[in-house]
N, C-alpha and C. Protein backbone atom coordinates (compact mmCIF):
# COMPACT_ATOMS: atom_id res chain seq x y z
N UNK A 1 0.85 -1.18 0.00
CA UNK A 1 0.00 0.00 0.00
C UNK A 1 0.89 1.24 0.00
N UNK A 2 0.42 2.09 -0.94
CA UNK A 2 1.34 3.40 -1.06
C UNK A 2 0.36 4.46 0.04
N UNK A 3 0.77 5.42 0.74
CA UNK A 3 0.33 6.16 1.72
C UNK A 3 0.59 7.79 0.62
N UNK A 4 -0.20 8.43 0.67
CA UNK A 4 0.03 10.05 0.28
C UNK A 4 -0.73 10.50 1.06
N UNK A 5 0.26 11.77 1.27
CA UNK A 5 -0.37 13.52 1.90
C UNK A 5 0.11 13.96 0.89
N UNK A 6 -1.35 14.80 0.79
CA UNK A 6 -1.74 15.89 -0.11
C UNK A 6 -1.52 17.28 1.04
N UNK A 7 -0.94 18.27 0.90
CA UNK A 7 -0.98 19.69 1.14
C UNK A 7 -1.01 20.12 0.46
N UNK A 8 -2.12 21.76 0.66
CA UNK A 8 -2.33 23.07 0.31
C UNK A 8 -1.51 24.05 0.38
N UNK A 9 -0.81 24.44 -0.15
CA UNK A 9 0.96 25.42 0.38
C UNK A 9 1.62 24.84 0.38
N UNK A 10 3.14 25.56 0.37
CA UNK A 10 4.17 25.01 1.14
C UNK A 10 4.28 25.90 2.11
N UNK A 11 5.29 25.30 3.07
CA UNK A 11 5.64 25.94 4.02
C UNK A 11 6.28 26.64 4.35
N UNK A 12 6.03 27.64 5.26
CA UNK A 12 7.31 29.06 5.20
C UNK A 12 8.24 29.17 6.58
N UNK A 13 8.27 27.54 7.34
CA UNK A 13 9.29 27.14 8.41
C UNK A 13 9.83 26.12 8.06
N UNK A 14 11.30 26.28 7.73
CA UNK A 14 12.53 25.52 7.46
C UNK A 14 12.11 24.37 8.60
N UNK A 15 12.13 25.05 9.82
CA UNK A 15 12.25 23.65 11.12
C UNK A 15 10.88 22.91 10.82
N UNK A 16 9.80 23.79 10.49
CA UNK A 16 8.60 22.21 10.11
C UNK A 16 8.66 21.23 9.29
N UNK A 17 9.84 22.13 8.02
CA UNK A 17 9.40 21.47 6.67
C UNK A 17 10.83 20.29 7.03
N UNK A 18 11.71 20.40 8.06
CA UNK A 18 12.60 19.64 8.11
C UNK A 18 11.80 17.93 8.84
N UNK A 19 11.34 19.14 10.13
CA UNK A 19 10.35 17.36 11.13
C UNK A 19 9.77 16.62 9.82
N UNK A 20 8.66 16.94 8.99
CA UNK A 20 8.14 16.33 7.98
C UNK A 20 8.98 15.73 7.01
N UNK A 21 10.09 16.30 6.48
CA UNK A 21 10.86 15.36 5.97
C UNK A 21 11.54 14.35 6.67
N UNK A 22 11.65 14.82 7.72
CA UNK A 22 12.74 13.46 8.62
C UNK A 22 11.30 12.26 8.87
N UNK A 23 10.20 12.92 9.20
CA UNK A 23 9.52 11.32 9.28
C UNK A 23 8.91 11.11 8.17
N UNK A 24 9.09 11.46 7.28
CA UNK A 24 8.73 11.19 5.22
C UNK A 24 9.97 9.61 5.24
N UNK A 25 10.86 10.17 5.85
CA UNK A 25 12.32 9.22 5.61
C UNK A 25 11.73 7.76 6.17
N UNK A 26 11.30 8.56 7.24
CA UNK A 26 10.93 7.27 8.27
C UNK A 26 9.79 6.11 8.14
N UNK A 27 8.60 6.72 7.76
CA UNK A 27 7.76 6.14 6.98
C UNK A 27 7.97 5.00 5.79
N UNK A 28 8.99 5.89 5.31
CA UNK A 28 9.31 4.93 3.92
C UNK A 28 10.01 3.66 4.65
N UNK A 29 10.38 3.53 5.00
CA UNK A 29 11.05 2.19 5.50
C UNK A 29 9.80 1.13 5.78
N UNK A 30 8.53 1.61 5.61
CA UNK A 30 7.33 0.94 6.38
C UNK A 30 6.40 0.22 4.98
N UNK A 31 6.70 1.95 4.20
CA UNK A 31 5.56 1.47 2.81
C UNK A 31 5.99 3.05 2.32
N UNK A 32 5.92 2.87 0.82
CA UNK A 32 5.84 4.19 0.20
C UNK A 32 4.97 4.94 0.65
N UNK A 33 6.02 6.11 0.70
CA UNK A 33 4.96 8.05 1.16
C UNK A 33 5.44 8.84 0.58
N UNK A 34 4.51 9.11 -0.10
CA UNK A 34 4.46 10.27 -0.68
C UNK A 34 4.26 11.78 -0.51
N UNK A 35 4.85 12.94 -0.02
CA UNK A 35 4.00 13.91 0.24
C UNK A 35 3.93 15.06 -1.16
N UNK A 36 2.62 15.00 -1.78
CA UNK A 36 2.73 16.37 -2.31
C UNK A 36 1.97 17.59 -1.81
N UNK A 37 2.40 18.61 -2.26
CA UNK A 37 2.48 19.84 -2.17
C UNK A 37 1.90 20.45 -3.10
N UNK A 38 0.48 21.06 -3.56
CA UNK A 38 -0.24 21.91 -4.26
C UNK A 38 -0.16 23.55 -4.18
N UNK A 39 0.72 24.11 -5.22
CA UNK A 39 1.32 25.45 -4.88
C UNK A 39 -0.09 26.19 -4.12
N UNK A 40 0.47 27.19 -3.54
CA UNK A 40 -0.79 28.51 -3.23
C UNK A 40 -1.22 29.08 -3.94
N UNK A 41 -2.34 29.85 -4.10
CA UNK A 41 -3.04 29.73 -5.06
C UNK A 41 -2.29 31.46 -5.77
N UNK A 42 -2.27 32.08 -6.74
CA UNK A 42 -2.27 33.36 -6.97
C UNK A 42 -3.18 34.47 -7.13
N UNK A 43 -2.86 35.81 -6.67
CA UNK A 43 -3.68 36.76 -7.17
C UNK A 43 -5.03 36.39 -6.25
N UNK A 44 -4.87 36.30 -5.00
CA UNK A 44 -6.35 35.47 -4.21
C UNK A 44 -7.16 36.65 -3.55
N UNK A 45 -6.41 38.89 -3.71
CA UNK A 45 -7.03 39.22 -3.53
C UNK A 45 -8.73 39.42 -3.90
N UNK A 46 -8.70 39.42 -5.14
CA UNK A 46 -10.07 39.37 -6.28
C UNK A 46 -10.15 38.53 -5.50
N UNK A 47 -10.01 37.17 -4.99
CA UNK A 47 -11.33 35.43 -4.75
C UNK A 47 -11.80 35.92 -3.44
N UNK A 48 -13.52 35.45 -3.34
CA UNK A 48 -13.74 35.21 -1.74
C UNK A 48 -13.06 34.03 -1.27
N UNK A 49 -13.28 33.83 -0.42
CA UNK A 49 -12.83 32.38 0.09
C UNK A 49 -13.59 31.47 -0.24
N UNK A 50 -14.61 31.43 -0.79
CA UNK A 50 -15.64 30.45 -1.26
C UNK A 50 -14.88 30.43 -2.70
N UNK A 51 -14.57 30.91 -3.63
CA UNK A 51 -13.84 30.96 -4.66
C UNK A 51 -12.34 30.05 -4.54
N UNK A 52 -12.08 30.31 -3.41
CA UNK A 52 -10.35 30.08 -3.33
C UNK A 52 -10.65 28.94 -2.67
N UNK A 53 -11.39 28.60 -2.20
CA UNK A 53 -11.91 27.05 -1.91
C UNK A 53 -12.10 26.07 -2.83
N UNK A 54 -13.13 26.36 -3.75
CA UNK A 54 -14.03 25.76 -4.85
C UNK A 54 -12.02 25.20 -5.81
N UNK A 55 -11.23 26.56 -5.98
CA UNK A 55 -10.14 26.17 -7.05
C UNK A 55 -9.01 25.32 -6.29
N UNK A 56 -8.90 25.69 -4.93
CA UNK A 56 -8.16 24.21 -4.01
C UNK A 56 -8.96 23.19 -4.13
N UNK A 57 -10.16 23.16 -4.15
CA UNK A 57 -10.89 21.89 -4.06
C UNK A 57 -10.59 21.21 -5.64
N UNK A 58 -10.81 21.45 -6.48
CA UNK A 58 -10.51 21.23 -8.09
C UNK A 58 -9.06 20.81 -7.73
N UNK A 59 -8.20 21.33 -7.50
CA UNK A 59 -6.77 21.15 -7.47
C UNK A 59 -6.43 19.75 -7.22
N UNK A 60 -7.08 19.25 -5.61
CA UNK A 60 -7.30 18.35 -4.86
C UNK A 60 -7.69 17.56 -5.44
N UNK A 61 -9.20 17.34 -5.85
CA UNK A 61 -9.85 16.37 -6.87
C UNK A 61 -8.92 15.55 -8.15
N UNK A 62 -8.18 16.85 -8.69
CA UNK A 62 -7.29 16.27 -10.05
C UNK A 62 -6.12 14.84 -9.62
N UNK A 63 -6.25 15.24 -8.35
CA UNK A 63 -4.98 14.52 -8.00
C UNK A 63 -5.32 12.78 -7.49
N UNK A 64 -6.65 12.40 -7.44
CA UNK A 64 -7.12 11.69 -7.06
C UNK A 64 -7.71 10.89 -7.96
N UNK A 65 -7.51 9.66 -8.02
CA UNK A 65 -7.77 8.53 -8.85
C UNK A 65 -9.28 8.11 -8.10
N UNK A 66 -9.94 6.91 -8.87
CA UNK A 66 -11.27 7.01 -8.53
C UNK A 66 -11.05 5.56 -7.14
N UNK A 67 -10.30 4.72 -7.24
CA UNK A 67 -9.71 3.47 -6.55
C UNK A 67 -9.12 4.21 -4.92
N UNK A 68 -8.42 5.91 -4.82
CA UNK A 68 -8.18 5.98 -3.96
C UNK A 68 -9.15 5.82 -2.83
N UNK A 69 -8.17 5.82 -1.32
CA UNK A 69 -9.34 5.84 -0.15
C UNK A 69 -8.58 7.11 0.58
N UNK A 70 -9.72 8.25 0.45
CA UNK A 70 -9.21 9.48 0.40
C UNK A 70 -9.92 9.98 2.11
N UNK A 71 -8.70 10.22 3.03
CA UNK A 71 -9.41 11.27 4.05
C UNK A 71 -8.78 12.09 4.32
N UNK A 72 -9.46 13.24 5.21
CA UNK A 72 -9.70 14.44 4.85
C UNK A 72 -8.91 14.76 6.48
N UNK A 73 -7.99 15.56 6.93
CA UNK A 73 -8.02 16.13 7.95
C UNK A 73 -8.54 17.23 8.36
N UNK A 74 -9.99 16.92 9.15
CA UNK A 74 -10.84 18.23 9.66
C UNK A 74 -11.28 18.15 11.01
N UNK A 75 -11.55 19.39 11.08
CA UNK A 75 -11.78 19.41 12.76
C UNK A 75 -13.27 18.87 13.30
N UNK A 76 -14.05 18.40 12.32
CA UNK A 76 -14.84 18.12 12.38
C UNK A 76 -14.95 16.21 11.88
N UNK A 77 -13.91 15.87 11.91
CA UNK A 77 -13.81 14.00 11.82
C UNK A 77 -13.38 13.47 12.88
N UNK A 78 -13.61 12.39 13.22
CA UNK A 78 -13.80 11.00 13.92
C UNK A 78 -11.72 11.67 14.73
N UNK A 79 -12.09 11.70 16.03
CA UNK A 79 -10.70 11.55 16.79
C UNK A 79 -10.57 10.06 16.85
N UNK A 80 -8.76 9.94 17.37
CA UNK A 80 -8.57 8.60 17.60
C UNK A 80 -7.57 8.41 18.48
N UNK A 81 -7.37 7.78 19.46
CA UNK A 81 -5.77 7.78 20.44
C UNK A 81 -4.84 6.92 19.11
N UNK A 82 -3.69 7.44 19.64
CA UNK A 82 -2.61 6.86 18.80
C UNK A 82 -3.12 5.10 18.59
N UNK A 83 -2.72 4.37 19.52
CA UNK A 83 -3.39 3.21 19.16
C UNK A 83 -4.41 2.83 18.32
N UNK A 84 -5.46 3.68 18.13
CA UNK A 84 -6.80 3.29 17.89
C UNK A 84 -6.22 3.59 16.32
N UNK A 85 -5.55 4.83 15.74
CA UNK A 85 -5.33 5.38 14.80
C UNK A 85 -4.39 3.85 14.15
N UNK A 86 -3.07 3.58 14.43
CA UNK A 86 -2.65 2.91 14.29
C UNK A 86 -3.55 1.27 14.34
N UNK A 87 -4.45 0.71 14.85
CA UNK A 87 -5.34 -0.23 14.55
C UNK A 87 -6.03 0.09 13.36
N UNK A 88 -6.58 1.33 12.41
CA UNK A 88 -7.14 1.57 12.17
C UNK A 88 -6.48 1.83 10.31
N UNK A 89 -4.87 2.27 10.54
CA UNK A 89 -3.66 2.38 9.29
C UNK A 89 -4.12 0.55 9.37
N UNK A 90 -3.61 -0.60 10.07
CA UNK A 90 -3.54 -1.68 9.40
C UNK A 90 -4.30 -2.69 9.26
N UNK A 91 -5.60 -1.63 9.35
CA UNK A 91 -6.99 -2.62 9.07
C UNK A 91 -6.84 -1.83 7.16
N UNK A 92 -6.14 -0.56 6.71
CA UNK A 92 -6.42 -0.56 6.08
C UNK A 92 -5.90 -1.00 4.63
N UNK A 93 -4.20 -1.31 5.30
CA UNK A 93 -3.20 -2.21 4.88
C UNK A 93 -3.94 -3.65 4.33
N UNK A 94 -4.52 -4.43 5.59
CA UNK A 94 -4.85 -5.72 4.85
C UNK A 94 -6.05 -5.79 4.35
N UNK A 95 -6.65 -4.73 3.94
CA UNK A 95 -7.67 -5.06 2.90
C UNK A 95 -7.73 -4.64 1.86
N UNK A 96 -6.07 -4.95 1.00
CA UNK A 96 -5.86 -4.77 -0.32
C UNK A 96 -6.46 -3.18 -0.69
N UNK A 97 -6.07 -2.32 -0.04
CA UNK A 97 -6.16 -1.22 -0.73
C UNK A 97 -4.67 -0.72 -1.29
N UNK A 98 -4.83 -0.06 -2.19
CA UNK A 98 -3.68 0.30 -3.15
C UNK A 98 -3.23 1.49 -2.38
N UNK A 99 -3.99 3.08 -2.75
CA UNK A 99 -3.02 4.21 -1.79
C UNK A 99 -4.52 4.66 -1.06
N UNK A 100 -3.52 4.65 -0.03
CA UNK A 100 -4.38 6.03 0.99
C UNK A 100 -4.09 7.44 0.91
N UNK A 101 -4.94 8.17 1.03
CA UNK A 101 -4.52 9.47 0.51
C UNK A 101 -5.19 10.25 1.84
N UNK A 102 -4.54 11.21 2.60
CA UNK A 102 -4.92 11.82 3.21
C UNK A 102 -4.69 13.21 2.55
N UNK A 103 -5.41 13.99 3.13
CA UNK A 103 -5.16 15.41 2.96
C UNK A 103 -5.79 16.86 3.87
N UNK A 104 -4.31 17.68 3.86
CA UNK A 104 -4.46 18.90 4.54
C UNK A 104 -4.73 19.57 3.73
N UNK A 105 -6.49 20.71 3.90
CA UNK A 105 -6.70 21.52 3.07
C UNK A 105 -5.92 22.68 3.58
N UNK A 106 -6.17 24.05 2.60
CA UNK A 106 -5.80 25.39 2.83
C UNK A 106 -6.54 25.90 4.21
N UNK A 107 -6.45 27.20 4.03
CA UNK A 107 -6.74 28.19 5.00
C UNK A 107 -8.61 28.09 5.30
N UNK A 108 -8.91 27.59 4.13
CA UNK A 108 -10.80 27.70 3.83
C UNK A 108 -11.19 26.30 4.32
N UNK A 109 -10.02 25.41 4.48
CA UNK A 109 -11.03 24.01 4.09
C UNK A 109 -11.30 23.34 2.91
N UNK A 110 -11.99 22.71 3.14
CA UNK A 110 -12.39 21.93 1.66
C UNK A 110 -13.84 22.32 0.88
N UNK A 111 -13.90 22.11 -0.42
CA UNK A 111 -14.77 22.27 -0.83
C UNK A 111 -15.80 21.47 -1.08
N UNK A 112 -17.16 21.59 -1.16
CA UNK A 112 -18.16 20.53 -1.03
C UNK A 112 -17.78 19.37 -1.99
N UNK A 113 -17.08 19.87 -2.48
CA UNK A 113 -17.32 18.24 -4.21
C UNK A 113 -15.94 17.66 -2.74
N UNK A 114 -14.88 18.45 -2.67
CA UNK A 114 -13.84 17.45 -1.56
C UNK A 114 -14.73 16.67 -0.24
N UNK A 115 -15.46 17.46 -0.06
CA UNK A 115 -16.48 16.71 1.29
C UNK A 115 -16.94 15.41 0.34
N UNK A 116 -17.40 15.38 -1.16
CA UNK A 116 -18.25 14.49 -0.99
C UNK A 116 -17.34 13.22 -1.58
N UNK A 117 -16.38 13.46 -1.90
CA UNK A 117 -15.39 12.37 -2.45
C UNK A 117 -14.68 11.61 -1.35
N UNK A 118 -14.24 12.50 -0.42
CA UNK A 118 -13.93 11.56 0.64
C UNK A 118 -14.53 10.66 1.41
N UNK A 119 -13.58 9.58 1.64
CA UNK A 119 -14.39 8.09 2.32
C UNK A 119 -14.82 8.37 4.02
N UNK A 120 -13.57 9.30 4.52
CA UNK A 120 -13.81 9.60 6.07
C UNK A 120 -12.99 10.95 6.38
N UNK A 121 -13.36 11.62 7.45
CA UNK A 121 -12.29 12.83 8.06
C UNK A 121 -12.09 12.15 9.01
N UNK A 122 -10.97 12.62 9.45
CA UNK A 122 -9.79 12.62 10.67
C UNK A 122 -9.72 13.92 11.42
N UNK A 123 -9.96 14.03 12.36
CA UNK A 123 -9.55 14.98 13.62
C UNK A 123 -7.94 14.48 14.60
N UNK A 124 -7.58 15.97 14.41
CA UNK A 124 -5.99 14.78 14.94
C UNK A 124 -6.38 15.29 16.63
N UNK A 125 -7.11 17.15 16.57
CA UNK A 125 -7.95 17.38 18.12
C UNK A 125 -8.67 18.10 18.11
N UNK A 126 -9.25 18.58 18.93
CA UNK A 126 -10.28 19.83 19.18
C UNK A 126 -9.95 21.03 18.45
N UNK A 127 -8.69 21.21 19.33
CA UNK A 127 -7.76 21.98 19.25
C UNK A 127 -7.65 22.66 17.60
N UNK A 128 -7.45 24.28 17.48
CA UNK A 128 -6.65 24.63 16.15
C UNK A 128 -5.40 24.33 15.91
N UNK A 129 -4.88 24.11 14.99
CA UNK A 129 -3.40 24.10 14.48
C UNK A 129 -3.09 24.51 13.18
N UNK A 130 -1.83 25.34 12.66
CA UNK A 130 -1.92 26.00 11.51
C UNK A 130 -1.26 24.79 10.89
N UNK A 131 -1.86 24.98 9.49
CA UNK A 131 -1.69 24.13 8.26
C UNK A 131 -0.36 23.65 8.19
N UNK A 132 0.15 24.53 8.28
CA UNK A 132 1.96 24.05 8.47
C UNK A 132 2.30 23.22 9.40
N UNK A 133 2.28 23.26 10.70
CA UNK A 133 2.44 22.15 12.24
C UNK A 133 1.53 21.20 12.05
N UNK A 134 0.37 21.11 11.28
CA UNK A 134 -0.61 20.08 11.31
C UNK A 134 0.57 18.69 10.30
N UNK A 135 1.02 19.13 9.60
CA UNK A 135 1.74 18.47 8.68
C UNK A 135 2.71 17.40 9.75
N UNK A 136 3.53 17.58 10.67
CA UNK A 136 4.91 17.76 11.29
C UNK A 136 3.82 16.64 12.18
N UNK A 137 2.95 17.33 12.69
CA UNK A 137 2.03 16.25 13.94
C UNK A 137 1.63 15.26 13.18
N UNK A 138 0.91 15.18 11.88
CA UNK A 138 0.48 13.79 11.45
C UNK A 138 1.27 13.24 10.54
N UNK A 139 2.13 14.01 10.36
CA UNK A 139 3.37 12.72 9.49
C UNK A 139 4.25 11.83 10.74
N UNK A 140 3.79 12.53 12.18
CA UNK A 140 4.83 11.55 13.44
C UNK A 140 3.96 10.52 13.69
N UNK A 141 2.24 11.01 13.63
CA UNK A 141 1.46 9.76 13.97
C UNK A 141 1.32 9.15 13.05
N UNK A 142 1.79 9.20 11.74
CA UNK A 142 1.55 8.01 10.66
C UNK A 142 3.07 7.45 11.00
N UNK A 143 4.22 7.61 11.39
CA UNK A 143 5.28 7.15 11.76
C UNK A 143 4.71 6.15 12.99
N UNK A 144 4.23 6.84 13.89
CA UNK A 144 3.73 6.09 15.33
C UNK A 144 3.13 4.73 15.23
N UNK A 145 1.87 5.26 14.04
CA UNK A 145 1.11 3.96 13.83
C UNK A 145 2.15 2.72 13.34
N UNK A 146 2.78 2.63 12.16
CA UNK A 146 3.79 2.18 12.14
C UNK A 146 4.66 1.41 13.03
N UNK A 147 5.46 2.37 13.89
CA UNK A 147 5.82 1.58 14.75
C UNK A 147 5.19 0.59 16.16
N UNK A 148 4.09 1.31 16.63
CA UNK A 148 3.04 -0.17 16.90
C UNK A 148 2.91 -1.22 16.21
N UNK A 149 1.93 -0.70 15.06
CA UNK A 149 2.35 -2.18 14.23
C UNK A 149 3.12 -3.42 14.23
N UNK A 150 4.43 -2.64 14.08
CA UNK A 150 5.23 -3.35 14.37
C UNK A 150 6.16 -4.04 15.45
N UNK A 151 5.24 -3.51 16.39
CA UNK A 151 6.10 -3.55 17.98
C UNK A 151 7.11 -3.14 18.37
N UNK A 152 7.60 -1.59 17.75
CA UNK A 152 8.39 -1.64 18.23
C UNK A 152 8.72 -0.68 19.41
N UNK A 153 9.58 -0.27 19.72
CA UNK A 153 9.44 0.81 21.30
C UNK A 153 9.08 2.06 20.96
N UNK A 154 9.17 2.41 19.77
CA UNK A 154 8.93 3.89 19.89
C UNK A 154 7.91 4.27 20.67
N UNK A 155 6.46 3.97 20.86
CA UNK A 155 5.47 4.29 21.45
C UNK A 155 5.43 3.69 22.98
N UNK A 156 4.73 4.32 24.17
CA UNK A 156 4.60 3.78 25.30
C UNK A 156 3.37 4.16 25.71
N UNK A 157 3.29 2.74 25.76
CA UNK A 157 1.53 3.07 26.83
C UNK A 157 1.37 2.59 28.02
């Protein structure tokens, strides 16, 4: 199973965009990961945000095959303790799915056609977090899950 994150931007902290690459590294040792990166959008004074939504959402969509199993990180999906999350990566491992695709929208969110394509959202907490640190936190818990999986010490419960 190939794993992708999809992001909206790149990032404008060297030290985030480093954590995310160091557990991009780490991941791979587990199963291909992919992260891409969908530039920002231009010229977004003219768009409302309903506009600059609708053309991230299109962006998003293009990138998605019809076979993917696509979720969504929103503050409004299903929380999970690390464990549960990690039970939950290798229920999706053995049932022959090809890629998982998660994705961090922009500043707006997603757009309704992205609401309706996706299989599930993910809440990583209650809590806000900017688009950039959201990246750094769930590329460690897709590392985490991982290493449960596999038993190994990284995690303690």
């Amino acid at each position: 199973m190939q794993i992708d994150l999809i992001v909206v931007g790149k990032t404008d902290s060297q030290e985030v965009a480093s954590l995310v690459e160091m557990y991009a590294k780490r991941i791979n040792h587990y199963c291909k990961f992919v992260i891409t990166i969908l530039p920002d959008l231009r010229n977004t004074k003219n768009l409302s945000a309903r506009q600059q939504n609708k053309s991230e959402g299109d962006r998003i969509l293009s990138m998605l095959t019809e076979s993917d199993y696509v979720v969504l990180l929103d503050e409004r999906g299903k929380e999970f303790r690390s464990m549960e999350f990690a039970e939950w990566v290798g229920k999706r491992m053995s049932s022959g799915l090809r890629r998982l695709v998660f994705v961090i929208g922009g500043p707006y969110g997603f757009s309704e056609e992205v609401y309706a394509r996706a299989n599930q959202k993910i809440s990583l907490s209650q809590m806000t977090f900017s688009h950039q640190i959201v990246r750094a936190i769930f590329a460690e818990q897709i590392y985490r899950a991982f290493t449960i999986l596999n038993n190994e010490p990284y995690h303690h419960e």
